[in-house]
Protein backbone atom coordinates (compact mmCIF):
# COMPACT_ATOMS: atom_id res chain seq x y z
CA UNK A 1 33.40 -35.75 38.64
CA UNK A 2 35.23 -32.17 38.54
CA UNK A 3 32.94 -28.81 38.30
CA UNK A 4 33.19 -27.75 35.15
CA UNK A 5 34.09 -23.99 35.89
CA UNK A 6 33.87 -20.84 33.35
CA UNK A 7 36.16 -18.32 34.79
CA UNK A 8 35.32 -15.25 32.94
CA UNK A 9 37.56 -11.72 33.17
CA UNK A 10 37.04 -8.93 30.15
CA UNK A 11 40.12 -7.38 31.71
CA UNK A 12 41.80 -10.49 29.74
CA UNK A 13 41.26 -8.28 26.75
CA UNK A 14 41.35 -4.83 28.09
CA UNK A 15 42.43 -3.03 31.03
CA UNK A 16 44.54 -5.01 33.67
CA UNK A 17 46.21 -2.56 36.14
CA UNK A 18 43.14 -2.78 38.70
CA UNK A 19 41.81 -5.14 41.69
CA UNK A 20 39.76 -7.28 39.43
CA UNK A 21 42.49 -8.26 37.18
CA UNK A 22 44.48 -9.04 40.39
CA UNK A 23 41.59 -11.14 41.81
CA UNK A 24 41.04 -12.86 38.30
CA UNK A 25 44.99 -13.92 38.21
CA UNK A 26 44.92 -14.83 41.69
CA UNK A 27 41.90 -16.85 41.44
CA UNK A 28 42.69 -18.49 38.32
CA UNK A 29 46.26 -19.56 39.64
CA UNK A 30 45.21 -21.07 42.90
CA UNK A 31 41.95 -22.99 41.27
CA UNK A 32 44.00 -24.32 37.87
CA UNK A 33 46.01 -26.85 40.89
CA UNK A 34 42.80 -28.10 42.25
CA UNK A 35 41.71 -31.21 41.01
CA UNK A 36 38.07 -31.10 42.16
CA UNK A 37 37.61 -27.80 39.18
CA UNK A 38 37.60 -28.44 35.93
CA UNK A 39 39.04 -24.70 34.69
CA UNK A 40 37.78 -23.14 32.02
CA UNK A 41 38.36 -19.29 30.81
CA UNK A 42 36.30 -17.29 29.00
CA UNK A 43 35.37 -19.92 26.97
CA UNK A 44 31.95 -20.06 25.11
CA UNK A 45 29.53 -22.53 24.19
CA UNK A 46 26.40 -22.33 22.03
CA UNK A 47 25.01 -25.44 24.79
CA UNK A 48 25.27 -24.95 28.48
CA UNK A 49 28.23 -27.33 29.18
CA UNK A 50 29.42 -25.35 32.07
CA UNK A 51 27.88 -26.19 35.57
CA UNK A 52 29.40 -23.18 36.43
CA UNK A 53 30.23 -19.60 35.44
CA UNK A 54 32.48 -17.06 37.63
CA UNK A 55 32.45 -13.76 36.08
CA UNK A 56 34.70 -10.67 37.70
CA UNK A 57 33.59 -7.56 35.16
CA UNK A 58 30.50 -6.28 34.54
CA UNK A 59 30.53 -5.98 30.33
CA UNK A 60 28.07 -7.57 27.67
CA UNK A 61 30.92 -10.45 27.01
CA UNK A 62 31.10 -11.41 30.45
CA UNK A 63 27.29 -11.64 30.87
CA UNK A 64 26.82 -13.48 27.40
CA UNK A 65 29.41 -15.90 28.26
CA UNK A 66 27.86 -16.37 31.94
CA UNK A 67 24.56 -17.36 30.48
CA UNK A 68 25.90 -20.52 28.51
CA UNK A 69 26.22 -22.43 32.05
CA UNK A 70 23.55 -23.61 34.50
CA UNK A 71 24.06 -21.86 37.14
CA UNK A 72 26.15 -18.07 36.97
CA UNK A 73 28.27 -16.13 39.36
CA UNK A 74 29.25 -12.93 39.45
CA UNK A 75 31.73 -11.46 42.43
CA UNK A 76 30.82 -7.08 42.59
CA UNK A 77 33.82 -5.40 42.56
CA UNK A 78 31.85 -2.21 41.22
CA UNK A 79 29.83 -0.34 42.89
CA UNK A 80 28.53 3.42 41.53
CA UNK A 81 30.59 5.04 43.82
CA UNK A 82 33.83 3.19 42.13
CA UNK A 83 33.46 5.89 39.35
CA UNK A 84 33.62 8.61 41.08
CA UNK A 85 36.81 10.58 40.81
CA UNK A 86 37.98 7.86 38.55
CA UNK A 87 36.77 8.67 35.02
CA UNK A 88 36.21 12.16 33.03
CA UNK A 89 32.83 12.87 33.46
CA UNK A 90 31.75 10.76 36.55
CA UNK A 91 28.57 12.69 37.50
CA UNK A 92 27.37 12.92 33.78
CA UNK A 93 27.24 9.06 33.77
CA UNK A 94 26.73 8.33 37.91
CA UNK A 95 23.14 7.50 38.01
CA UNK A 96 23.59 5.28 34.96
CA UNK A 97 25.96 3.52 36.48
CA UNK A 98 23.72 2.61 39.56
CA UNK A 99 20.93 1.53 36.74
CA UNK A 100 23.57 -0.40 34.82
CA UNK A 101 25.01 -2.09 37.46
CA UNK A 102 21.56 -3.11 39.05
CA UNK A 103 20.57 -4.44 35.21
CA UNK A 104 23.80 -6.89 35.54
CA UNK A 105 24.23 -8.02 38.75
CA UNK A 106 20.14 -9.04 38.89
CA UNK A 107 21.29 -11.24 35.46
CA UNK A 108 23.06 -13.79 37.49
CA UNK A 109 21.64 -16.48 39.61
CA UNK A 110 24.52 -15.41 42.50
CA UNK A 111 26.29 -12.08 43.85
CA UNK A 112 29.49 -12.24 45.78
CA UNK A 113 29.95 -9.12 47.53
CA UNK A 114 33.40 -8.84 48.69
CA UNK A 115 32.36 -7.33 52.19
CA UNK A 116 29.11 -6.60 54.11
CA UNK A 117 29.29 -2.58 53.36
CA UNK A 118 29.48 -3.64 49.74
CA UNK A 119 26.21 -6.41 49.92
CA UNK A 120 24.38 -3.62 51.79
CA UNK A 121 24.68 -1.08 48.96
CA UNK A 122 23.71 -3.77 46.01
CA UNK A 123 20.92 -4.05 47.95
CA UNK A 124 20.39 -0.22 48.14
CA UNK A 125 20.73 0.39 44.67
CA UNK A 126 18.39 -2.74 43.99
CA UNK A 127 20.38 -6.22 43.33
CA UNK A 128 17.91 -8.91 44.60
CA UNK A 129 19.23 -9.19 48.45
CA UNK A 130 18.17 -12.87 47.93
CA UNK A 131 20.90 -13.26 45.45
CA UNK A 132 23.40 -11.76 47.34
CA UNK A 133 26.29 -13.63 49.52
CA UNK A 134 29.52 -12.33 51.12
CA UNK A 135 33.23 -13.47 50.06
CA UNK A 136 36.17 -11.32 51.52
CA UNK A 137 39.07 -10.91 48.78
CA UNK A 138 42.48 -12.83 50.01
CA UNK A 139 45.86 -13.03 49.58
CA UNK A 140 48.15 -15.74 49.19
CA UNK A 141 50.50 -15.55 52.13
CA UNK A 142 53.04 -17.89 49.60
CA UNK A 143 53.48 -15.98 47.11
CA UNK A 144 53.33 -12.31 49.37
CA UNK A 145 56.07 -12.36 51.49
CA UNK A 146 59.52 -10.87 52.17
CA UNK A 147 62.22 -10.74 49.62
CA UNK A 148 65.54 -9.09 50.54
CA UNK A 149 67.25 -9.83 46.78
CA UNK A 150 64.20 -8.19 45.45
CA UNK A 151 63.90 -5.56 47.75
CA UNK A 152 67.94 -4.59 47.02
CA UNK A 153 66.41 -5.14 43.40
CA UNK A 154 64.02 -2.25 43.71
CA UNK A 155 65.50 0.51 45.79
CA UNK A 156 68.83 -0.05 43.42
CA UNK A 157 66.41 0.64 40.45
CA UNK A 158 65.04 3.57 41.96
CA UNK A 159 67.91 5.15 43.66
CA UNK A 160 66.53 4.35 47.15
CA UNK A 161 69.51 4.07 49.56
CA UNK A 162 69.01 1.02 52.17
CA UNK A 163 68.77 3.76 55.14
CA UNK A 164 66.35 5.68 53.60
CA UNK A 165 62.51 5.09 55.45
CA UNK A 166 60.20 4.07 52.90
CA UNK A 167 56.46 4.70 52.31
CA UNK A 168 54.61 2.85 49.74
CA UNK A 169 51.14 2.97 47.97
CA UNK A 170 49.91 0.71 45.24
CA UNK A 171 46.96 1.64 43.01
CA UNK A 172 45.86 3.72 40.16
CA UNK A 173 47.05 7.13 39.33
CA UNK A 174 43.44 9.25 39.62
CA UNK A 175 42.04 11.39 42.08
CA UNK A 176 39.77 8.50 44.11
CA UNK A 177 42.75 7.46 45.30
CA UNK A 178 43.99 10.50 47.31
CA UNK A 179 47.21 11.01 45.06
CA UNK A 180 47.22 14.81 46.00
CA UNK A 181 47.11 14.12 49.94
CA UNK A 182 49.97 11.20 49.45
CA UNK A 183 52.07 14.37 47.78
CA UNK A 184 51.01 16.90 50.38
CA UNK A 185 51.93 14.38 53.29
CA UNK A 186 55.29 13.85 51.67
CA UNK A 187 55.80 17.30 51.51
CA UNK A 188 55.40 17.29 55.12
CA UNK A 189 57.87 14.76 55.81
CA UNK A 190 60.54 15.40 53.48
CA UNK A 191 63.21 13.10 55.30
CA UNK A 192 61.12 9.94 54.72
CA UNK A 193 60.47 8.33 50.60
CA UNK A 194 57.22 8.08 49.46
CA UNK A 195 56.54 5.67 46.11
CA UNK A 196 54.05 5.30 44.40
CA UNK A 197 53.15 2.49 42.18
CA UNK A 198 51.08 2.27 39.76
CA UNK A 199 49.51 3.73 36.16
CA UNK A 200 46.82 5.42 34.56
CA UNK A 201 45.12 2.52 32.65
CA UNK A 202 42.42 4.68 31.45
CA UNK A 203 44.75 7.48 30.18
CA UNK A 204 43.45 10.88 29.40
CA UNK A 205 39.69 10.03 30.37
CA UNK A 206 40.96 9.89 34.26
CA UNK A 207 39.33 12.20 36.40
CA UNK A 208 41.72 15.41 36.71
CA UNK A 209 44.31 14.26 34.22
CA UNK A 210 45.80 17.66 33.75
CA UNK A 211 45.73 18.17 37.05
CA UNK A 212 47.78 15.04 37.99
CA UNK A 213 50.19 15.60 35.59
CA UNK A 214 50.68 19.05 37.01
CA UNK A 215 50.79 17.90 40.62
CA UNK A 216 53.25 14.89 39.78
CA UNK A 217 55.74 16.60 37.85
CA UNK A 218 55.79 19.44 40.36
CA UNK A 219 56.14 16.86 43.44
CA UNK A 220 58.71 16.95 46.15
CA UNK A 221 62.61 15.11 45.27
CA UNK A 222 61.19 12.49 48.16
CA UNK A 223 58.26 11.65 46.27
CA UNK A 224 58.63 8.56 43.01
CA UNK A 225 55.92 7.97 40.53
CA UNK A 226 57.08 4.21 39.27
CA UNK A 227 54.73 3.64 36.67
CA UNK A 228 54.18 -0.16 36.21
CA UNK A 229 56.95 -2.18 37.94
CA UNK A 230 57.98 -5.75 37.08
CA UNK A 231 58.04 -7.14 40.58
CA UNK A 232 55.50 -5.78 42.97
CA UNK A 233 57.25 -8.20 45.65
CA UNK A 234 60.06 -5.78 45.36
CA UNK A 235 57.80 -2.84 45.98
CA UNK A 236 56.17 -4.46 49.24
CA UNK A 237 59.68 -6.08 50.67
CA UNK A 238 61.34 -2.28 49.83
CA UNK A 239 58.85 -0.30 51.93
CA UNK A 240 58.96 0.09 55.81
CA UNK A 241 55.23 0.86 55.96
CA UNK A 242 52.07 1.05 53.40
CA UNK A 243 50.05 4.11 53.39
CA UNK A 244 46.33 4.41 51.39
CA UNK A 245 44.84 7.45 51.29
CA UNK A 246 42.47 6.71 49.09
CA UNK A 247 38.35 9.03 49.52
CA UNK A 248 36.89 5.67 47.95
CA UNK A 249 37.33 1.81 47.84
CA UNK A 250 35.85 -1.09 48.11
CA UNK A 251 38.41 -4.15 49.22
CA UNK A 252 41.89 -3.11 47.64
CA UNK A 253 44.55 -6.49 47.39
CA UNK A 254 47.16 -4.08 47.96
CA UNK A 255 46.29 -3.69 51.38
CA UNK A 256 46.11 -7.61 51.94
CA UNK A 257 49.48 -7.68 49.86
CA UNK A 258 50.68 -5.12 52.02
CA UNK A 259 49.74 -6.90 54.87
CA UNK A 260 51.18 -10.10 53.87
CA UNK A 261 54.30 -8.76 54.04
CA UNK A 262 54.06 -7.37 57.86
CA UNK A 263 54.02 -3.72 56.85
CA UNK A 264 51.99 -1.34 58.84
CA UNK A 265 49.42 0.27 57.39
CA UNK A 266 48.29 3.59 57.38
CA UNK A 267 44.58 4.15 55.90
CA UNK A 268 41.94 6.95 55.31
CA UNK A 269 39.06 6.66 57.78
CA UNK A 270 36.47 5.84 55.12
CA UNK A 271 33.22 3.91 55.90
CA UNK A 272 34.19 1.42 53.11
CA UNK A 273 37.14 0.27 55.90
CA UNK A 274 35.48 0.02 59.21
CA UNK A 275 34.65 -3.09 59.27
CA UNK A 276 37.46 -4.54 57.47
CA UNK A 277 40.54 -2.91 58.59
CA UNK A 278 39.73 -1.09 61.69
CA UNK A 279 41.53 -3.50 64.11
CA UNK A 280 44.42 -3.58 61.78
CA UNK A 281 45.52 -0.49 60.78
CA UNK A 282 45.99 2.82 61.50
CA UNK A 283 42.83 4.48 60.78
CA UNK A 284 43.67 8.29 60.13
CA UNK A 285 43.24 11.47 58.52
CA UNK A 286 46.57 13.03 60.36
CA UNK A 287 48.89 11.15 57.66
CA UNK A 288 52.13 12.54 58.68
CA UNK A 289 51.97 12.33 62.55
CA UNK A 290 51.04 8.88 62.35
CA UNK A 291 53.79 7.79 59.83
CA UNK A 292 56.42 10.06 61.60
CA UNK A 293 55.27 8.23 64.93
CA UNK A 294 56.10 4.71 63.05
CA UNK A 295 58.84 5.90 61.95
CA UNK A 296 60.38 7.47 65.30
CA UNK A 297 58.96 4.36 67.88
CA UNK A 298 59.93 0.85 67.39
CA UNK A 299 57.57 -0.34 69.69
CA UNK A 300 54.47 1.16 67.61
CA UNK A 301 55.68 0.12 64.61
CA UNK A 302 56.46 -3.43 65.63
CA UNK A 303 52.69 -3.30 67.25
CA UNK A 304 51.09 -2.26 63.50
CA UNK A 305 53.25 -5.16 61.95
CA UNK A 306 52.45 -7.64 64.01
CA UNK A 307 48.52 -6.41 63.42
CA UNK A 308 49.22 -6.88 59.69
CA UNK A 309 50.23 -10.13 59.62
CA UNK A 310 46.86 -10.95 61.69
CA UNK A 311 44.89 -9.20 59.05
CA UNK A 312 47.02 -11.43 56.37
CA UNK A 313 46.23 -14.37 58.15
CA UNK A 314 42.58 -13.54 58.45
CA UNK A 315 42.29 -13.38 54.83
CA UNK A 316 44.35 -16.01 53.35
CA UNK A 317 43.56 -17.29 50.07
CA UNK A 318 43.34 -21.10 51.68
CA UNK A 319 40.38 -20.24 53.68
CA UNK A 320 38.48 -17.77 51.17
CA UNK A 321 38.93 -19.94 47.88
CA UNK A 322 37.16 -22.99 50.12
CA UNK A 323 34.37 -20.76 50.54
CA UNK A 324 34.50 -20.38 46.56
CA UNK A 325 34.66 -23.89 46.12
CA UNK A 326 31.70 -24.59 48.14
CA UNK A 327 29.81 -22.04 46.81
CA UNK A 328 30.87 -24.01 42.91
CA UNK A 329 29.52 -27.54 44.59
CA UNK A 330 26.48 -25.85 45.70
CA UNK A 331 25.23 -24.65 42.67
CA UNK A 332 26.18 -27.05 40.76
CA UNK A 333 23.97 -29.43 42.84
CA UNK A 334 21.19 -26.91 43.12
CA UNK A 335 21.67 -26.84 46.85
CA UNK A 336 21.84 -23.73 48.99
CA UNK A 337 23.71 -21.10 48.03
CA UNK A 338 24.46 -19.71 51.46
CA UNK A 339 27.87 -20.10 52.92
C-alpha cells in the first residue's frame, strides 16, 4: 500500500520567491513519480486519513492541516536569525520569533533540520532535541545543468555580450543577503558583469527598502538587477562563476543550483557554511581578489568547478529524497525515526 502523504506549503498561497517554495516545488515534483507515495497537497480532512504530513512553513494553516494525519513532519527552514535584516522591524519582533518558532516546531511529532548548525540552534532556542533529525536540501542534477540555447537566451535579453565574464547571485533583494557588498565588489571590478537575480517578495516591509532602492539605482553600468526571470537555467548556464555574499543563511538551493551547473563559487565566511561548503567553495571576505583570481587563472578556476560538481553530487536529490522516503515509511509504521 502507498503512504498516504500531505505535502503542505503556505507559500502555495502567498509568497514564492524564497528557498522553501523552491524546496516545496522540488519536492513535490520528484515525489508525484514515485509510486510507493500517495501525494497529497495541502489537502484537509476533518479524520486523520493521512499517515503522513510534510509541512515546509511555519503558519497556523500549515500546522492545522499537519494535525489531521498520524504522524506530522515539519522540515526548519526558519530559524530567528532568518529575520534579521530581512523584514522592517526585525529586532522589535526577534525574540518573538525564537518563542514562535519554538511553539511550532515542538507541535510536530518530527523536525528536519536541513544541516547540523541548524539542529543545534532548534535545540538552543528549545525544539525537543529528541524530535529533531538532519536532512541536507538537494538538487536535481537533471533538471540543473548546462544550457547553451538558454544561456544565448539570457545574455541576449540582458545585453550581455558572449565575451563578457559573468558573476551571478540568486536570492532576495534585502540587506541579509549582502546586496551592498555584491555592488561595492562590482565597483571594484568594473571589467567583469555582475547580475543579480531575484525580487523583493515582501515589498516595502524589507529591511532598508529605501536604502536599496537608493543603492540599486545608483549602481555601477556592470552591475544588473533582473527582477524575476523566466528561466533560472539561463541565469546559471550564462554566468562564469556564482558569488553569495550573503551575513546570514541557512542552506540556500542556489548554491546547490549553482553547483549543479559546475560554477565556482565564491561565499561569505559565515558559520552557517562551514560545515557545508567549506571544501567546496571559496570561502572569503576579499570578494574581488578571489573572483579576479578566477577570472585571470584557468587552472584555479577549473579547480573550483570541478569542486562544485562534487558538492552537486554530494547533494543530489536521488540520495536526499530516499532519506525522505524512509523517514515517510518510518512513521508511518511507528518505527524509529532516526535515519
Amino acid at each position: 500500500m502507498p503512504i498516504k502523504l500531505n505535502l503542505i506549503s503556505e507559500t502555495t498561497f502567498g509568497i514564492k520567491a524564497n528557498g522553501v517554495d523552491t524546496f516545496f516545488k522540488e519536492i513535490k515534483r520528484i515525489l508525484k513519480n514515485d509510486k510507493s507515495i500517495e501525494l497529497n497537497i495541502n489537502k484537509f480532512s476533518f479524520t486523520k486519513k493521512f499517515d503522513v504530513s510534510h509541512s515546509q512553513t511555519i503558519g497556523p494553516l500549515s500546522l492545522l492541516l499537519a494535525k489531521k494525519s498520524k504522524f506530522s513532519i515539519i522540515t526548519a527552514h526558519v530559524i530567528p536569525e532568518s529575520v534579521l535584516n530581512s523584514l522592517a522591524f526585525d529586532k522589535y519582533f526577534l525574540k518573538f520569533t525564537e518563542l514562535y518558532l519554538r511553539m511550532i516546531y515542538n507541535s510536530f511529532d518530527c523536525v528536519v533540520a536541513i544541516s547540523d548548525y541548524i539542529k543545534k540552534r532548534l535545540i538552543e532556542i528549545g525544539v525537543n532535541k529528541d524530535k529533531i533529525i538532519v536532512i541536507p536540501n538537494f538538487v536535481d542534477r537533471n533538471k540543473f545543468k548546462n544550457s547553451s540555447i538558454k544561456a544565448r537566451q539570457f545574455r541576449k535579453k540582458f545585453n550581455i555580450s558572449k565575451d563578457d565574464f559573468v558573476v551571478l547571485c540568486v536570492g532576495q533583494i534585502q540587506p541579509r543577503k549582502g546586496v551592498e557588498d555584491f555592488i561595492e565588489t562590482a565597483k571594484k571590478l568594473p571589467n567583469i558583469k555582475f547580475v543579480w537575480v531575484g525580487t523583493r517578495p515582501f515589498g516595502m516591509l524589507t529591511a532598508g527598502y529605501f536604502k536599496l532602492n537608493k543603492l540599486i539605482k545608483n549602481a555601477p553600468k556592470n552591475v544588473i538587477f533582473t527582477g524575476y526571470v523566466d528561466s533560472i537555467i539561463g541565469a546559471y548556464s550564462a554566468c562564469d562563476v556564482f558569488f553569495m555574499p550573503t551575513h546570514q543563511d541557512n542552506f540556500p538551493f542556489a548554491i546547490l543550483e549553482a553547483a549543479s551547473f559546475k560554477k565556482p563559487i565564491v561565499l561569505r565566511n559565515i558559520k552557517e557554511f562551514k560545515s557545508l561548503f567549506k571544501n567546496f567553495a571559496i570561502m572569503t571576505k576579499n570578494f574581488d581578489k578571489e573572483i579576479k583570481h578566477l577570472k585571470d587563472n584557468k587552472k584555479y578556476y577549473r579547480k573550483y568547478a570541478k569542486l562544485s560538481d562534487r558538492l552537486a553530487s554530494k547533494y543530489n536529490s536521488k540520495k536526499v529524497i530516499r532519506k525522505y522516503i524512509e523517514l515517510y515509511k518510518n512513521a508511518n509504521t511507528k518505527s524509529s525515526i532516526s535515519l
